[in-house]
Structures are given as C-alpha cells and as structure tokens.
Protein backbone atom coordinates (compact mmCIF):
# COMPACT_ATOMS: atom_id res chain seq x y z
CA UNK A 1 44.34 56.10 -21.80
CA UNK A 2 42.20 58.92 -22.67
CA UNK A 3 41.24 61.59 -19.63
CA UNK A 4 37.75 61.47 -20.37
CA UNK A 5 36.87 57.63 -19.84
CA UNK A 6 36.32 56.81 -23.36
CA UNK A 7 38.35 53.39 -23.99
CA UNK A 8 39.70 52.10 -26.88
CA UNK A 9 39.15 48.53 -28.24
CA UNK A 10 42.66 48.14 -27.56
CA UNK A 11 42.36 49.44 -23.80
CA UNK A 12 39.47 47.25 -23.18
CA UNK A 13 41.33 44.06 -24.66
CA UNK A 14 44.56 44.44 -22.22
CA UNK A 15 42.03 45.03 -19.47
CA UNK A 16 40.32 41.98 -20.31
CA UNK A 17 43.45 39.97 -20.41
CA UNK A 18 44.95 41.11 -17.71
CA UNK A 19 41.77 40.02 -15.69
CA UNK A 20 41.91 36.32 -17.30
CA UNK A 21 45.65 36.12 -16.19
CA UNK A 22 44.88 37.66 -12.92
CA UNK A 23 42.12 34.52 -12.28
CA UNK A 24 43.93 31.85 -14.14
CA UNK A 25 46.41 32.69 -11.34
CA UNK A 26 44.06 32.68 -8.51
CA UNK A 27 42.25 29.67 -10.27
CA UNK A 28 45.77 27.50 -9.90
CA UNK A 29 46.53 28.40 -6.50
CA UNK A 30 43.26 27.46 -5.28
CA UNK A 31 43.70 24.74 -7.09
CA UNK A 32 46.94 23.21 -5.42
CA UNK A 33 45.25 23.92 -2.31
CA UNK A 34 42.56 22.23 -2.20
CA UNK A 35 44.26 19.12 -4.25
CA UNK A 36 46.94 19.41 -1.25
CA UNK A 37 43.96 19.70 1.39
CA UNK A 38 42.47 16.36 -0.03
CA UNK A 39 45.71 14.74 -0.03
CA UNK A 40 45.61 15.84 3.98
CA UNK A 41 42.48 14.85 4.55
CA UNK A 42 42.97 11.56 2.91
CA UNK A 43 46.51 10.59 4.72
CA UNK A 44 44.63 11.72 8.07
CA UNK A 45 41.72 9.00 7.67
CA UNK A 46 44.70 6.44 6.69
CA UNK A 47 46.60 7.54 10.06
CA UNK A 48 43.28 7.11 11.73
CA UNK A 49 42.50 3.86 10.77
CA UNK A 50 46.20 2.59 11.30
CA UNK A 51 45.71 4.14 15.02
CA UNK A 52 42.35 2.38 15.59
CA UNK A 53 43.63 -1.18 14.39
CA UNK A 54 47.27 -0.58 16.75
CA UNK A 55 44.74 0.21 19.62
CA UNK A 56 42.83 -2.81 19.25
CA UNK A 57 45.79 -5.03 18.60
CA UNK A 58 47.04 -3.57 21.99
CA UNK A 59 43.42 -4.32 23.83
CA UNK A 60 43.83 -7.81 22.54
CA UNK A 61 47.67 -8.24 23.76
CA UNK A 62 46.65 -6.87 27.14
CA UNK A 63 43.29 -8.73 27.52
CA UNK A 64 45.47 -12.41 26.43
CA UNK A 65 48.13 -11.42 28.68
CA UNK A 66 45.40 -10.99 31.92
C-alpha cells in the first residue's frame, strides 16, 4: 500500500472483500443464535404447558382422592 493514502483499485477491492467475508461471518453466527434462541424459547413454552396440564392432573387426583 502506498505511504501517502492513495489506494489502488486493487487495494480498495481486497478491502471490500475482506469486509463482506468479515459480515457474512458475523451474519451466520448471529444467525445460529437466534435460530437456536427460538428453538429455546419454543421447547420452554412446550415444557410450560406440559407443567401446567401435570399440575392440574395432580389438583384433580388430590381433589377425587379428598
């Protein structure tokens, strides 16, 4: 690279690539995060509901059994 800031096309077009590698990157792992976050987020209602319905199963059992 030249000392006085002057780039070439050539300069400017590694630069340039180098930055869309650099976010294709970033853009991916962002991406598996938040598809892993949903996939969370989604098994955690599941588990919720599953808890709820157990509880109330149990509240009937005991109620019956009284």
């Amino acid at each position: 690279m030249p000392k006085n800031n002057e780039f070439s096309s050539k300069d400017l077009e590694k630069r340039i690539d180098l930055i869309i590698k650099r976010f294709e990157e970033q853009k991916g792992i962002i991406d598996s995060y938040v598809k892993r976050e949903r996939s969370w987020k989604k098994d955690k209602v599941l588990h919720r509901k599953e808890i709820t319905r157990l509880e109330n199963d149990l509240k009937k059992v005991k109620n019956e059994q009284s």
